[in-house]
C-alpha atoms as a PDB file:
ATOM      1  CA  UNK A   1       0.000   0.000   0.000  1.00  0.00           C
ATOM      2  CA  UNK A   2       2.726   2.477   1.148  1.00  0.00           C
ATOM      3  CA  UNK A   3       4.500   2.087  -2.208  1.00  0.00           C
ATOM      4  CA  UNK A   4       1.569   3.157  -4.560  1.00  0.00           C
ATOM      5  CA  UNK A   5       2.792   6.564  -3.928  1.00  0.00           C
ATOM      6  CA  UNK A   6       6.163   7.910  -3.595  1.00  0.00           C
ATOM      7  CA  UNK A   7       4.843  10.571  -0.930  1.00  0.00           C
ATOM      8  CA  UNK A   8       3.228   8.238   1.241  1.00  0.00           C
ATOM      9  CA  UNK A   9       6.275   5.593   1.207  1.00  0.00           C
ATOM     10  CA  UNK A  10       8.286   8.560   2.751  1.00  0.00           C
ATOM     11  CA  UNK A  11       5.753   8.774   4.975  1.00  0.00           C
ATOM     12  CA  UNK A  12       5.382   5.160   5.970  1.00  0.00           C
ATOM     13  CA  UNK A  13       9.721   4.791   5.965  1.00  0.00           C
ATOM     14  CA  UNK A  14      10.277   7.960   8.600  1.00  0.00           C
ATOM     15  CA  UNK A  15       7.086   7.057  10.655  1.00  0.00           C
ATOM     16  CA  UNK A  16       8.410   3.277  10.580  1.00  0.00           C
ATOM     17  CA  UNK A  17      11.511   4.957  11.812  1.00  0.00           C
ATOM     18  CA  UNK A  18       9.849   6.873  15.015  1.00  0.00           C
ATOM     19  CA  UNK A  19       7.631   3.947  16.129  1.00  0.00           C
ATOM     20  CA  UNK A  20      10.680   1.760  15.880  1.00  0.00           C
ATOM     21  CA  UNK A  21      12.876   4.856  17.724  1.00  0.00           C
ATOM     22  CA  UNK A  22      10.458   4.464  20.558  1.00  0.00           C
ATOM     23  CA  UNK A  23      11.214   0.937  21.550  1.00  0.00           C
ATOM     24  CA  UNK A  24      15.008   2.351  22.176  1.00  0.00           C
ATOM     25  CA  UNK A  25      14.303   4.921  24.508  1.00  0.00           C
ATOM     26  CA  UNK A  26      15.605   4.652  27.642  1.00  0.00           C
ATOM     27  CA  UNK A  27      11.574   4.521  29.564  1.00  0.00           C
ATOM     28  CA  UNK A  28      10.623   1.935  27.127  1.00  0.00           C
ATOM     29  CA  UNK A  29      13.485  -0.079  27.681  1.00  0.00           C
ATOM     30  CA  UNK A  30      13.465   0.257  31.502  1.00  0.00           C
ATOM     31  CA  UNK A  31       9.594  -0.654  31.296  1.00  0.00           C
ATOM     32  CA  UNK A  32      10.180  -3.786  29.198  1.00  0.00           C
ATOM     33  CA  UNK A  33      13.077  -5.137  31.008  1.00  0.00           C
ATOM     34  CA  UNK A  34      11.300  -4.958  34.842  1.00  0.00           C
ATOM     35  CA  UNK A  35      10.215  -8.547  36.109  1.00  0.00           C
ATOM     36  CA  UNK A  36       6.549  -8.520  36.320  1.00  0.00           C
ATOM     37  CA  UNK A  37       5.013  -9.777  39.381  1.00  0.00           C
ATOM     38  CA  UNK A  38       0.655  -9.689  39.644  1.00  0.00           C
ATOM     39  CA  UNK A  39       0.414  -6.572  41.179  1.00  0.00           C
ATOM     40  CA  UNK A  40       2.922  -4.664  38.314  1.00  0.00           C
ATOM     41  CA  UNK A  41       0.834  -6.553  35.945  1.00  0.00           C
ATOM     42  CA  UNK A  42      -2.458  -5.367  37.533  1.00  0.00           C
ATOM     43  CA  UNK A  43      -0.931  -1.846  37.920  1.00  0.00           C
ATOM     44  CA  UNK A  44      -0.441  -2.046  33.797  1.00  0.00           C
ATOM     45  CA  UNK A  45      -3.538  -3.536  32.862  1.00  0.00           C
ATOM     46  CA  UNK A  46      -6.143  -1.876  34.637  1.00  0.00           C
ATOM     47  CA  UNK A  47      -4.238   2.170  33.464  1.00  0.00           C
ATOM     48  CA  UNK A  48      -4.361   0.508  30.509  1.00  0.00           C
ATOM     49  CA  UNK A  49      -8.212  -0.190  30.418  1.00  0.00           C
ATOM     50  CA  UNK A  50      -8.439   3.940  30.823  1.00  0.00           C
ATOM     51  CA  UNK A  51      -5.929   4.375  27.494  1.00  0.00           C
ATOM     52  CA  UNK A  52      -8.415   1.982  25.786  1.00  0.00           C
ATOM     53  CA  UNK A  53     -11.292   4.442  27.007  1.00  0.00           C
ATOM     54  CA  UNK A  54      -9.794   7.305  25.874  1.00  0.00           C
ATOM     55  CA  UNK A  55      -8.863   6.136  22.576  1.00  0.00           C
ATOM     56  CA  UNK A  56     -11.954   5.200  21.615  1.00  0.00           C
ATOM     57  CA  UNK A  57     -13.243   9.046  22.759  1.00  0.00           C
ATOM     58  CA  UNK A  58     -10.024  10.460  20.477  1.00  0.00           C
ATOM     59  CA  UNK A  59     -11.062   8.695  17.354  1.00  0.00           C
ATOM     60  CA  UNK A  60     -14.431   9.565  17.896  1.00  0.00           C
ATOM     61  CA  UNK A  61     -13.079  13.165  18.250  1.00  0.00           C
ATOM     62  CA  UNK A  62     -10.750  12.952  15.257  1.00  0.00           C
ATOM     63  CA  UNK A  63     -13.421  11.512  12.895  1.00  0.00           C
ATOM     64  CA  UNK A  64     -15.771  14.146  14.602  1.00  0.00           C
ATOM     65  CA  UNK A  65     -13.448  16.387  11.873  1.00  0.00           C
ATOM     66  CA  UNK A  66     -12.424  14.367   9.460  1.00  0.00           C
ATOM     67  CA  UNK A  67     -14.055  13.911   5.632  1.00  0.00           C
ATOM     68  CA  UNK A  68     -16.027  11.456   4.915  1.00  0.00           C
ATOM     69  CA  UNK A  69     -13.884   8.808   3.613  1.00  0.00           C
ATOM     70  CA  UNK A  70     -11.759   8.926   6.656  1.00  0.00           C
ATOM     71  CA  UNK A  71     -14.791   9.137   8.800  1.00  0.00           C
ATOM     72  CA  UNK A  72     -15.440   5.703   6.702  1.00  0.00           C
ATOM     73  CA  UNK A  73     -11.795   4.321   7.748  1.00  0.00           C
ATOM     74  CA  UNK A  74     -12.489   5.195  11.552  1.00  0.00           C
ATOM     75  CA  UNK A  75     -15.996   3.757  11.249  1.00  0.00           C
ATOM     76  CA  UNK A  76     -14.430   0.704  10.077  1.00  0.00           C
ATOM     77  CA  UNK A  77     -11.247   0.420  12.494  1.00  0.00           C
ATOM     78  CA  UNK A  78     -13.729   1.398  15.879  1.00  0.00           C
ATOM     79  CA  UNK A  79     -15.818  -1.841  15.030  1.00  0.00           C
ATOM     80  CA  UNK A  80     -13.781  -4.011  16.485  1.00  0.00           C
ATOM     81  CA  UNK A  81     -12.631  -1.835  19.086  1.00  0.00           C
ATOM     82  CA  UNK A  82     -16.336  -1.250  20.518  1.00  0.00           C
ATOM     83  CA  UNK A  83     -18.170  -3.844  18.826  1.00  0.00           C
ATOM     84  CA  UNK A  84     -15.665  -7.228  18.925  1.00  0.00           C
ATOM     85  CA  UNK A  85     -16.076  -9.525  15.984  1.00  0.00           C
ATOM     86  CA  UNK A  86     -18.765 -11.767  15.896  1.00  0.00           C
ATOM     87  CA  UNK A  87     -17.354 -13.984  12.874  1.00  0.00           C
ATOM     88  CA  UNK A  88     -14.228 -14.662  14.681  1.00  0.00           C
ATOM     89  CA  UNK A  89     -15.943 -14.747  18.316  1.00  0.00           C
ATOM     90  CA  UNK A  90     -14.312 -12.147  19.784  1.00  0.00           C
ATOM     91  CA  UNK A  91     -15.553  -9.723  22.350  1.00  0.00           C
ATOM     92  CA  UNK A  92     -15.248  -5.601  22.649  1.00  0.00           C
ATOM     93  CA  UNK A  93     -11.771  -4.861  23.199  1.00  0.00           C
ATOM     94  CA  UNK A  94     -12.685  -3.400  26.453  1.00  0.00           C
ATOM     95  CA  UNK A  95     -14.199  -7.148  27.629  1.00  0.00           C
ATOM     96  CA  UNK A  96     -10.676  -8.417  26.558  1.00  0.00           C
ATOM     97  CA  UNK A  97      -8.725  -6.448  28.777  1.00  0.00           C
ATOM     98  CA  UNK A  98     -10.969  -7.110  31.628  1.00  0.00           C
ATOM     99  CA  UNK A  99     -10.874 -10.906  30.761  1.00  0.00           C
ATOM    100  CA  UNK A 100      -7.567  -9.798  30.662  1.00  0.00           C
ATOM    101  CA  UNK A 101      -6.961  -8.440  33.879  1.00  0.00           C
ATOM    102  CA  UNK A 102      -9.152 -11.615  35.609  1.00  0.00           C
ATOM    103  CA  UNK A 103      -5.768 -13.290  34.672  1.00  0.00           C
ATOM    104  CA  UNK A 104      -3.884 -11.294  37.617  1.00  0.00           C
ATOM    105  CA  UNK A 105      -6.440 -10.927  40.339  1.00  0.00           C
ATOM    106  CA  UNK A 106      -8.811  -7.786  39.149  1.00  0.00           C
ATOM    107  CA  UNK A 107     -11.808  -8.288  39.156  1.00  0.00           C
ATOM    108  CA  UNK A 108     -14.555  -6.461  37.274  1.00  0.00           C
ATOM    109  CA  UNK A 109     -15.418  -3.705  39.762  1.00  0.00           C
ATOM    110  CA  UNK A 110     -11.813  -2.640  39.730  1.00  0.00           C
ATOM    111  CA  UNK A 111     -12.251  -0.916  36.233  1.00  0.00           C
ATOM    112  CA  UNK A 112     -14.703   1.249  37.444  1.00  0.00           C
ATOM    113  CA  UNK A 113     -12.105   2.992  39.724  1.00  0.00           C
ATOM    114  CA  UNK A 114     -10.320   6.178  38.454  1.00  0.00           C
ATOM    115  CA  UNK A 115      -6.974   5.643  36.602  1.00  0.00           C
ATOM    116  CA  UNK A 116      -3.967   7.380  38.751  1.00  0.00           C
ATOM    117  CA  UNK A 117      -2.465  10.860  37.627  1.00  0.00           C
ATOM    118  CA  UNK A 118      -0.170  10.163  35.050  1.00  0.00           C
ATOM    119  CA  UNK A 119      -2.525   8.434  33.213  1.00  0.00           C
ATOM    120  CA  UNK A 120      -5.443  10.971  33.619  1.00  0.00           C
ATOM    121  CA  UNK A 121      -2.736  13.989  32.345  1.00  0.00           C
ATOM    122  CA  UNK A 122      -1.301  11.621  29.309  1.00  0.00           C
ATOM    123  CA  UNK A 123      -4.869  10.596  27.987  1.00  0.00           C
ATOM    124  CA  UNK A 124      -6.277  14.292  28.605  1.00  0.00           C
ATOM    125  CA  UNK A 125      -2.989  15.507  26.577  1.00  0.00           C
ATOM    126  CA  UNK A 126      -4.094  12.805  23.751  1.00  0.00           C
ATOM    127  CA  UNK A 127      -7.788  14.547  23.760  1.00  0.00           C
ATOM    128  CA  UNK A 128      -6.193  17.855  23.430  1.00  0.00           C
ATOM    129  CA  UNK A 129      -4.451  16.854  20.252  1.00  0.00           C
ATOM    130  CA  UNK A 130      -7.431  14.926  18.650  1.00  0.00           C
ATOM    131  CA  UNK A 131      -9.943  18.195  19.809  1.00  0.00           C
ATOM    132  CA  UNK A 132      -8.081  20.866  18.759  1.00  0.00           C
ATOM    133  CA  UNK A 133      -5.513  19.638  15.922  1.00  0.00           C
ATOM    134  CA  UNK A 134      -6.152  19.999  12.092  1.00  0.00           C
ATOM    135  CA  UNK A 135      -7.836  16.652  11.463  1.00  0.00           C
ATOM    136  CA  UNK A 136      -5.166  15.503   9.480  1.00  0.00           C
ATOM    137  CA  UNK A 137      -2.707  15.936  12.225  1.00  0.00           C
ATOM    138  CA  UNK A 138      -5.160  14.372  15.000  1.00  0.00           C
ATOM    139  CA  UNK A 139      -5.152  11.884  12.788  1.00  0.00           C
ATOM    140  CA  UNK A 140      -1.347  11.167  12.826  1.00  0.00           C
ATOM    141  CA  UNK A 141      -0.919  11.472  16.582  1.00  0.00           C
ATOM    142  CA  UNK A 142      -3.611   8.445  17.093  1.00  0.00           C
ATOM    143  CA  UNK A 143      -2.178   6.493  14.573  1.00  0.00           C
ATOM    144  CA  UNK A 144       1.406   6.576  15.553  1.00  0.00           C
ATOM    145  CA  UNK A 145      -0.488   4.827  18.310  1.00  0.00           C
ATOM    146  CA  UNK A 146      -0.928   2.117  16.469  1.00  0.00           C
ATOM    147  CA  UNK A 147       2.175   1.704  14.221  1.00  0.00           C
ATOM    148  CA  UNK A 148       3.977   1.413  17.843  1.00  0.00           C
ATOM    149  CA  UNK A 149       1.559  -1.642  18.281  1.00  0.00           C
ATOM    150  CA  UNK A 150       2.131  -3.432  14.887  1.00  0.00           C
ATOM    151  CA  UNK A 151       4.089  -6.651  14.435  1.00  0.00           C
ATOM    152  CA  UNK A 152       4.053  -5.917  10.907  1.00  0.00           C
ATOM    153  CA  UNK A 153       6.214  -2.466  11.627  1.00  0.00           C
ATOM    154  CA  UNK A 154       7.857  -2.517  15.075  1.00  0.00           C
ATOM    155  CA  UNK A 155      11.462  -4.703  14.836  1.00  0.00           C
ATOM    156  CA  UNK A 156      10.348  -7.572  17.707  1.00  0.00           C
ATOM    157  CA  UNK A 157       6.831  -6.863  17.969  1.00  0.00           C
ATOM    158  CA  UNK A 158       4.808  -4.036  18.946  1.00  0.00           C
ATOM    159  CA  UNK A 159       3.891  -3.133  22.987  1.00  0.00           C
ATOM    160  CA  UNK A 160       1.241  -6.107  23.349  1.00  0.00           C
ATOM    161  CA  UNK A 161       3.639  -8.157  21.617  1.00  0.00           C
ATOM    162  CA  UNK A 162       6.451  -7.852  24.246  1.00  0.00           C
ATOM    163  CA  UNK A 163       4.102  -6.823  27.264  1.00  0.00           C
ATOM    164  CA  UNK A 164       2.676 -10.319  26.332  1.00  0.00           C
ATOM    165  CA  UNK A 165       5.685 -12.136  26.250  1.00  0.00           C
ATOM    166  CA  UNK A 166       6.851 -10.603  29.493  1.00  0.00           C
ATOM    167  CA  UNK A 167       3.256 -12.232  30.981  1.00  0.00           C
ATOM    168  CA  UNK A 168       4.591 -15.344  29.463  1.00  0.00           C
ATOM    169  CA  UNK A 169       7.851 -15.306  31.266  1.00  0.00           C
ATOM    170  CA  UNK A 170       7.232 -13.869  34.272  1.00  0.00           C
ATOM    171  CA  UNK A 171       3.713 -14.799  35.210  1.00  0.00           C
ATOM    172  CA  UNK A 172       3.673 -17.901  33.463  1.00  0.00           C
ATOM    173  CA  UNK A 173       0.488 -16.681  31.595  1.00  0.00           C
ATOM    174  CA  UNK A 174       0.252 -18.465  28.227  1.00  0.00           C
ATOM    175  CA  UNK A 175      -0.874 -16.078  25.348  1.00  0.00           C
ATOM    176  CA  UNK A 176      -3.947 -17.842  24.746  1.00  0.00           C
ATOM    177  CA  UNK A 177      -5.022 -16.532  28.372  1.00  0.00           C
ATOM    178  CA  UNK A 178      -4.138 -12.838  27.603  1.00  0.00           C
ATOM    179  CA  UNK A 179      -7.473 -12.006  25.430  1.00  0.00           C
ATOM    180  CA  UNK A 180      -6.667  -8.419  24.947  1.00  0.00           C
ATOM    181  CA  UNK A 181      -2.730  -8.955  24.142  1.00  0.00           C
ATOM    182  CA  UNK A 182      -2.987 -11.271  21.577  1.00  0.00           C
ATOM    183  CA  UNK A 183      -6.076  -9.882  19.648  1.00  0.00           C
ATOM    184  CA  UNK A 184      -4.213  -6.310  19.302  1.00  0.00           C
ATOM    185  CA  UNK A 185      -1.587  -8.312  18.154  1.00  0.00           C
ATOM    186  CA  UNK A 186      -3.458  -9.579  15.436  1.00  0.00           C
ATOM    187  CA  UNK A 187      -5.441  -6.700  14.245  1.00  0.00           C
ATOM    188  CA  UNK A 188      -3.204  -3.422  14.444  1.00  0.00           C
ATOM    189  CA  UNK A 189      -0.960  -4.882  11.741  1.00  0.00           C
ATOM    190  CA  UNK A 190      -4.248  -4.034   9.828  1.00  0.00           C
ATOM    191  CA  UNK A 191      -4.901  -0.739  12.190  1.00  0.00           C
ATOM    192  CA  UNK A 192      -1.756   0.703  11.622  1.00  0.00           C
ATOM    193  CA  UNK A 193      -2.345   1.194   7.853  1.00  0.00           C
ATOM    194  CA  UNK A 194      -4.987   3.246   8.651  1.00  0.00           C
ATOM    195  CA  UNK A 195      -3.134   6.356   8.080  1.00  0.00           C
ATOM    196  CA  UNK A 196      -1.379   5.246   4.868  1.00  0.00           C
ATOM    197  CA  UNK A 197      -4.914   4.858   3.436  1.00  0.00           C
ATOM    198  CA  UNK A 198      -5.785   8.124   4.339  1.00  0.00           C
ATOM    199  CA  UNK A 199      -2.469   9.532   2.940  1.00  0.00           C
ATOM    200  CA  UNK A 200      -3.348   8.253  -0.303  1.00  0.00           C
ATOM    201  CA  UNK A 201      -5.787  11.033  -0.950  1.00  0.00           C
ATOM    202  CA  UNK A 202      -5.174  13.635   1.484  1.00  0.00           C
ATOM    203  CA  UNK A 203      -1.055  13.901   1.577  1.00  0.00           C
ATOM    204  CA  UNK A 204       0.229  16.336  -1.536  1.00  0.00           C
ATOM    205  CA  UNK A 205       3.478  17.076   0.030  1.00  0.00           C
END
């Protein structure tokens, strides 16, 4: 898809770039290299649940903006976000990190608590860009989100990838267990194209 046109092949080799850049900074790199115990794995999954609640209020913000194709390309990647997929039995992505979280101790009524601090200011930063951006550049910000969480871009996997593997190793939690984890695995490779579509119309320079 990227190669169709030379502009958005730039754009998918220095974005590739970033999301890969990310994985070597030094807080990703401390984060993936702690030992997970249940409660650090709790901690993660249940701030976590509160990205996953905001993201689905930023694309609903960004497509709030967008034309209508790209409202069509939203439309499209929010269904399985909010809706699951019934053909391949799968649940909202919200269930899955509950079912998720069940894995580690937390039980349903713990997602209705409010997420700590940092995550309240980073998610409230995130609606900031997707309210108040140019479309096109809300856009961007949400999908860089999801290039960092494709297998198909990120050198060793993308965050569920290795967040998953680190459940694996340290928890002894196989990734047929981790619901959420291993269907984000499987559909942001197709997620993170989302802005290369869009590029193919909307990016002259």
């Amino acid at each position: 898809m990227a190669k169709k046109n030379p502009r958005v092949a730039r754009l998918f080799r220095e974005l590739s770039l970033l999301g890969n850049d990310v994985f070597k900074s030094r807080e990703y790199k401390k984060f993936l290299s702690l030992k997970l115990t249940r409660k650090r794995a709790a901690y993660y999954i249940f701030e976590r649940s509160h990205f996953h609640l905001n993201r689905r209020q930023c694309w609903a913000l960004v497509s709030a903006h967008a034309p209508f194709d790209i409202k069509q390309l939203i439309w499209e990647h929010e269904e399985d976000e909010l809706q699951g997929n019934a053909a391949r039995g799968v649940e909202n992505h919200w269930v899955l990190g509950m079912k998720e979280g069940a894995t580690v101790g937390l039980k349903r009524s713990d997602f209705k608590k409010p997420p700590s601090d940092c995550t309240m200011i980073c998610t409230s930063a995130w609606t900031q860009i997707a309210e108040h951006a140019s479309w096109l550049e809300a856009l961007g910000s949400s999908c860089m989100l999801e290039i960092g969480n494709s297998d198909g871009i990120i050198k060793g996997g993308g965050l569920a990838n290795r967040f998953a593997k680190n459940l694996t190793r340290d928890l002894k939690i196989p990734l047929r267990k981790q619901a959420s984890n291993k269907e984000h695995m499987e559909v942001d490779i197709e997620h993170a194209n989302l802005l290369f579509k869009a590029a193919q119309n909307h990016v002259s320079s």
